[in-house]
N, C-alpha and C. Protein backbone atom coordinates (compact mmCIF):
# COMPACT_ATOMS: atom_id res chain seq x y z
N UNK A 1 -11.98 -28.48 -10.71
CA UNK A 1 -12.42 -27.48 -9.77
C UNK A 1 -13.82 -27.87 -9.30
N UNK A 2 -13.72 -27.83 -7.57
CA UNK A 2 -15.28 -28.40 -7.54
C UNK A 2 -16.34 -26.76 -7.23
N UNK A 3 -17.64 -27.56 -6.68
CA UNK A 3 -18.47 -26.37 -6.75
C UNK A 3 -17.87 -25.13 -6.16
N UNK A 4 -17.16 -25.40 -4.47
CA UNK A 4 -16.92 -23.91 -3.98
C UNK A 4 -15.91 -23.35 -4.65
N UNK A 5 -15.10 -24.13 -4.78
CA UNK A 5 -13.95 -23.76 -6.07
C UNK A 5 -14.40 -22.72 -6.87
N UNK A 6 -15.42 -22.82 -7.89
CA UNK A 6 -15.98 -21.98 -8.44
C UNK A 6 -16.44 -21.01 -7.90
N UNK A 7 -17.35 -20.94 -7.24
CA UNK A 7 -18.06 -20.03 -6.53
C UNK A 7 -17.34 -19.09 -6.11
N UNK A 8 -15.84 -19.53 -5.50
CA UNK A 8 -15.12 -18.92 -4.94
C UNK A 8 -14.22 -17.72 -6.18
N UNK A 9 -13.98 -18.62 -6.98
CA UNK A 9 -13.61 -17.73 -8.03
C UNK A 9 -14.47 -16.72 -8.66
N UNK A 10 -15.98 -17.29 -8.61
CA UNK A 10 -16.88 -16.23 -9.30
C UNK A 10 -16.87 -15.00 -8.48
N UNK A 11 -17.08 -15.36 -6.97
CA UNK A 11 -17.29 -14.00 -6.24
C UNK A 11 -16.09 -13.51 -6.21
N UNK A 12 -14.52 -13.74 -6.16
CA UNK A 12 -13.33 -13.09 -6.64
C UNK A 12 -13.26 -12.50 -7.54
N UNK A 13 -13.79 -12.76 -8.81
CA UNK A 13 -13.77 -12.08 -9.93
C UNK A 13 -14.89 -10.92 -9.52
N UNK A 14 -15.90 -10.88 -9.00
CA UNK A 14 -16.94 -9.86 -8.79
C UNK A 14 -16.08 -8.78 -8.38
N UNK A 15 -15.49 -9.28 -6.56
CA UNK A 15 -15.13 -7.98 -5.95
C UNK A 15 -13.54 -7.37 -6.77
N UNK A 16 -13.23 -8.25 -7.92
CA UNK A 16 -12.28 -7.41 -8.09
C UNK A 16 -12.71 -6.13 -8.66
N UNK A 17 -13.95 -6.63 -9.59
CA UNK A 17 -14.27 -5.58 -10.45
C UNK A 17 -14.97 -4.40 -9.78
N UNK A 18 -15.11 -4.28 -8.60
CA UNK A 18 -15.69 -3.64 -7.48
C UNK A 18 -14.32 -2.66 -6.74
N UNK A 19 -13.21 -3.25 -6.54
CA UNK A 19 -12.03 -3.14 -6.60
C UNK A 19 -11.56 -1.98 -7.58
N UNK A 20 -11.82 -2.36 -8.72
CA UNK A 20 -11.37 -1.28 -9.83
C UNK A 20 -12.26 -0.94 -10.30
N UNK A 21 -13.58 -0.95 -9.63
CA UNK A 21 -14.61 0.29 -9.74
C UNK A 21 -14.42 1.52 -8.60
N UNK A 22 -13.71 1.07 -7.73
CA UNK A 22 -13.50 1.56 -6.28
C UNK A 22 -12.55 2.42 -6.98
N UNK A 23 -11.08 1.94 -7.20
CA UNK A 23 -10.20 3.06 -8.01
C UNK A 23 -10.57 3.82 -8.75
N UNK A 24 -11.71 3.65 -9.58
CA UNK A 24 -12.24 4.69 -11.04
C UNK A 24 -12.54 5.91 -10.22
N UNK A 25 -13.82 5.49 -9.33
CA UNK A 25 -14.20 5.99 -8.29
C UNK A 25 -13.30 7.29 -7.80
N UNK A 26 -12.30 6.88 -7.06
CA UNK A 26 -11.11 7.77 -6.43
C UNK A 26 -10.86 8.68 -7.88
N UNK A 27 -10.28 8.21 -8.57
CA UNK A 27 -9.88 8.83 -9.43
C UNK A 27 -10.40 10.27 -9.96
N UNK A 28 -12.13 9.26 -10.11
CA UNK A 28 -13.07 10.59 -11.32
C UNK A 28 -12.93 11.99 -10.23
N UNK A 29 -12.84 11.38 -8.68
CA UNK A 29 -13.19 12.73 -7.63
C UNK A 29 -14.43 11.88 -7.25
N UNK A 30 -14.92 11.22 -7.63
CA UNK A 30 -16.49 10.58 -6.52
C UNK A 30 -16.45 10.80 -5.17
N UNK A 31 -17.73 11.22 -5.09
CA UNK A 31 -18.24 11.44 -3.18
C UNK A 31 -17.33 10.30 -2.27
N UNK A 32 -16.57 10.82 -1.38
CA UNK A 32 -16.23 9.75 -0.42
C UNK A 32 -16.70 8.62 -0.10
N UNK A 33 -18.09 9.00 0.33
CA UNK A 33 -19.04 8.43 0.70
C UNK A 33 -19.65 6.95 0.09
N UNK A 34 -19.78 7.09 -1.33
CA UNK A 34 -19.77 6.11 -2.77
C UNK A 34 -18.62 5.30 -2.57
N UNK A 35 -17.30 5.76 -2.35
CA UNK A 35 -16.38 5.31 -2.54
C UNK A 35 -15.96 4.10 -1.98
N UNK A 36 -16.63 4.50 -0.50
CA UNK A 36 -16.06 3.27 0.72
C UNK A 36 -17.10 2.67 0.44
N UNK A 37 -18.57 2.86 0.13
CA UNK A 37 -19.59 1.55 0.39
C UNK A 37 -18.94 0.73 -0.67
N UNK A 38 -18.70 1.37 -1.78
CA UNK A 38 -17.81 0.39 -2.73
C UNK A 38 -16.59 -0.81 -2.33
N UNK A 39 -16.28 -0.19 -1.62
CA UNK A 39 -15.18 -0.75 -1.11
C UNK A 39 -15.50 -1.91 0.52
N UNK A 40 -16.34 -1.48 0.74
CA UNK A 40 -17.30 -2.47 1.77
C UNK A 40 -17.62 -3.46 1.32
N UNK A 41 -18.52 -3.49 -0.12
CA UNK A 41 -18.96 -4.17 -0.95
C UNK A 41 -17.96 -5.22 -1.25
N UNK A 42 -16.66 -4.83 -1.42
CA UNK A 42 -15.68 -5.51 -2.24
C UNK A 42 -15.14 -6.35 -1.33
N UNK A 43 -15.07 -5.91 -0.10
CA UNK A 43 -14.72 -6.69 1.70
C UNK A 43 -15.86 -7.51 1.97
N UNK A 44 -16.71 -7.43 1.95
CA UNK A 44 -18.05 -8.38 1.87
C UNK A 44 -18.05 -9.84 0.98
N UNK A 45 -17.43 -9.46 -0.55
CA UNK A 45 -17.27 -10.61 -0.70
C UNK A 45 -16.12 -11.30 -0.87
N UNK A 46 -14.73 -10.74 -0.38
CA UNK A 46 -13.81 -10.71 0.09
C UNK A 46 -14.08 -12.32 1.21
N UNK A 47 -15.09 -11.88 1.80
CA UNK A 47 -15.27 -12.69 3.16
C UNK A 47 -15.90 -13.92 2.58
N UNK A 48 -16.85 -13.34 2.08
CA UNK A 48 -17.27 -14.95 1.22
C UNK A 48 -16.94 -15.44 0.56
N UNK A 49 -15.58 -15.13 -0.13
CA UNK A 49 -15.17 -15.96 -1.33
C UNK A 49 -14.50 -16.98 -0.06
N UNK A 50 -13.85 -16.05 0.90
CA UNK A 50 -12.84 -17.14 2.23
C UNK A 50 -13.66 -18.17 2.93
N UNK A 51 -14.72 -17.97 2.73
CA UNK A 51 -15.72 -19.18 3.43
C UNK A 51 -15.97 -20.06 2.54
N UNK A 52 -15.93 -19.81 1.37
CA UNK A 52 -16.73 -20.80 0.40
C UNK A 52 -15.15 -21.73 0.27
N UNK A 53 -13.99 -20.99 0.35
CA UNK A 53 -12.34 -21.86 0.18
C UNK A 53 -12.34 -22.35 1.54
N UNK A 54 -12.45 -22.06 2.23
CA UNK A 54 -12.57 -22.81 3.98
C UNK A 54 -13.83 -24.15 4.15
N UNK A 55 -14.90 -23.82 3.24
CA UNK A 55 -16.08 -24.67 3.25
C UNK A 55 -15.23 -26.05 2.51
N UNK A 56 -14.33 -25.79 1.19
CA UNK A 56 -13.84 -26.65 0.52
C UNK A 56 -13.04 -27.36 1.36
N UNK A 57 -12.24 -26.45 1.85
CA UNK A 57 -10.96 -27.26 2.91
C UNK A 57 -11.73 -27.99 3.92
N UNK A 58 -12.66 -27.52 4.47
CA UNK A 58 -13.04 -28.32 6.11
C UNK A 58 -13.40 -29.77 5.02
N UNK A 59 -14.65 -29.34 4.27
CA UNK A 59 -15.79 -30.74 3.04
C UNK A 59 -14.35 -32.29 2.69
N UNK A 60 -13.14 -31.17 2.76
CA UNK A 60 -12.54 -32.41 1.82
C UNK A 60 -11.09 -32.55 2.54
N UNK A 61 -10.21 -31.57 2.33
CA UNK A 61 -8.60 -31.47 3.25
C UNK A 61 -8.94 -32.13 4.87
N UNK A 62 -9.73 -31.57 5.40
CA UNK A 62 -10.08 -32.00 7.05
C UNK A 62 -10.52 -33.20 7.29
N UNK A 63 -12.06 -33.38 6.56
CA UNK A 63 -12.29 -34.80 6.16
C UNK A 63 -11.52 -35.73 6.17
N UNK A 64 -10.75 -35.65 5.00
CA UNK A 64 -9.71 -36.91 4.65
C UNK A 64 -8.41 -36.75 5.96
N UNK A 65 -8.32 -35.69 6.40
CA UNK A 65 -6.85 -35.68 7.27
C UNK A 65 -7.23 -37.05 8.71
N UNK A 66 -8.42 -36.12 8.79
CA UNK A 66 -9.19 -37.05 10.30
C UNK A 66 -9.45 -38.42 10.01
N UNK A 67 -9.89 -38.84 8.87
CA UNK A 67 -9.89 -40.17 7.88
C UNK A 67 -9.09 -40.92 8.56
N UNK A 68 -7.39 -40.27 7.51
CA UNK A 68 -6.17 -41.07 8.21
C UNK A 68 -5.55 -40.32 9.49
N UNK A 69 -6.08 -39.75 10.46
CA UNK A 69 -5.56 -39.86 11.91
C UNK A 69 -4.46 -38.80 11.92
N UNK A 70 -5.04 -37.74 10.78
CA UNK A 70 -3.67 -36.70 10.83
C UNK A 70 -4.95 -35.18 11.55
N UNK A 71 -5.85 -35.39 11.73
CA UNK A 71 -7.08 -34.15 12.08
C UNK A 71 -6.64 -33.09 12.82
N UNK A 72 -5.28 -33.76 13.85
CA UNK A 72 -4.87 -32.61 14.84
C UNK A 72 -4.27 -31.18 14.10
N UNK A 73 -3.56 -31.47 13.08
CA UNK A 73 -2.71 -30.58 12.26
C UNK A 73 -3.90 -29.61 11.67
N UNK A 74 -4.80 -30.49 11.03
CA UNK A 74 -5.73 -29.51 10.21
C UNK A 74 -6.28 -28.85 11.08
N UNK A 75 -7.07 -29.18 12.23
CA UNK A 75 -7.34 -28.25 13.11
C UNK A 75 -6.11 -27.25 13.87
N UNK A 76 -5.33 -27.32 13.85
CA UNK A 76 -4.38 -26.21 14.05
C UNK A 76 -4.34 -25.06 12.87
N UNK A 77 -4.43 -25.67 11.59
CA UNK A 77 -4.38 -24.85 10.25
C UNK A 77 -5.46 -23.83 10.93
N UNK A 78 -6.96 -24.66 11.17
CA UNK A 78 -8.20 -24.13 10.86
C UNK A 78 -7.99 -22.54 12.36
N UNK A 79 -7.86 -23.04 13.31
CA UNK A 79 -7.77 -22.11 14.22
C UNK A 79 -6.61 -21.19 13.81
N UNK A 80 -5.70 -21.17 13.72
CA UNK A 80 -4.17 -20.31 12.78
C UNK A 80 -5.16 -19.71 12.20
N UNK A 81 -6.18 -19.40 10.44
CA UNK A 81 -6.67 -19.13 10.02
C UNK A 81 -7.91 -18.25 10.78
N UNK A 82 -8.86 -18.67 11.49
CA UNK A 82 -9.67 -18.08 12.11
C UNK A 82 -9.38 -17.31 13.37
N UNK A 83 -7.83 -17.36 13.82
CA UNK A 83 -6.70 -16.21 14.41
C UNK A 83 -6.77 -14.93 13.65
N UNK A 84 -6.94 -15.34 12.47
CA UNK A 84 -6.30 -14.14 11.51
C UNK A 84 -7.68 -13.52 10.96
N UNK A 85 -8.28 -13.92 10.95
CA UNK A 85 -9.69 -13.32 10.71
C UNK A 85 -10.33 -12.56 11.48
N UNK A 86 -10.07 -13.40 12.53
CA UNK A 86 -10.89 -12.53 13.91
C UNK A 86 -9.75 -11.18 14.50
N UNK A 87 -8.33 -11.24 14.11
CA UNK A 87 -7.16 -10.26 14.63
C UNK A 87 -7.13 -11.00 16.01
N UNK A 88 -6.87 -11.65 16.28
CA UNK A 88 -6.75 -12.07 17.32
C UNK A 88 -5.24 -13.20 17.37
């Protein structure tokens, strides 16, 4: 596993626990209000764990595709992907 690899897992493991702090949350009756920044929080790094796995893919999958003369495909992946991000 390289660095974003990790990283990516560390901040996954964060927002889960943010995740099922978010449910406790609902549960106890907590202020609405608490509830969603929680849950913002958890979408926040939601987003960065996907950049730091996209940082890996462009650093190394893209790299090497364009290497051997396959780049067109990965850039189709990459836009497909940033389709879906943007809702578009």
């Amino acid at each position: 596993m390289n660095k974003e690899q990790k990283n990516a897992v560390l901040t996954l493991k964060t927002a889960k626990g943010q995740i099922e702090a978010a449910i406790s949350m609902i549960e106890e009756g907590r202020y609405c209000v608490d509830v969603s920044n929680q849950i913002i929080a958890a979408l926040g790094l939601l987003k960065r764990a996907n950049l730091l796995i996209l940082r890996q893919h462009m650093e190394h999958c893209v790299k090497e595709a364009f290497e051997n003369n396959r780049g067109s495909e990965k850039i189709d992946e990459i836009i497909d992907i940033l389709s879906k991000m943007t809702g578009k």
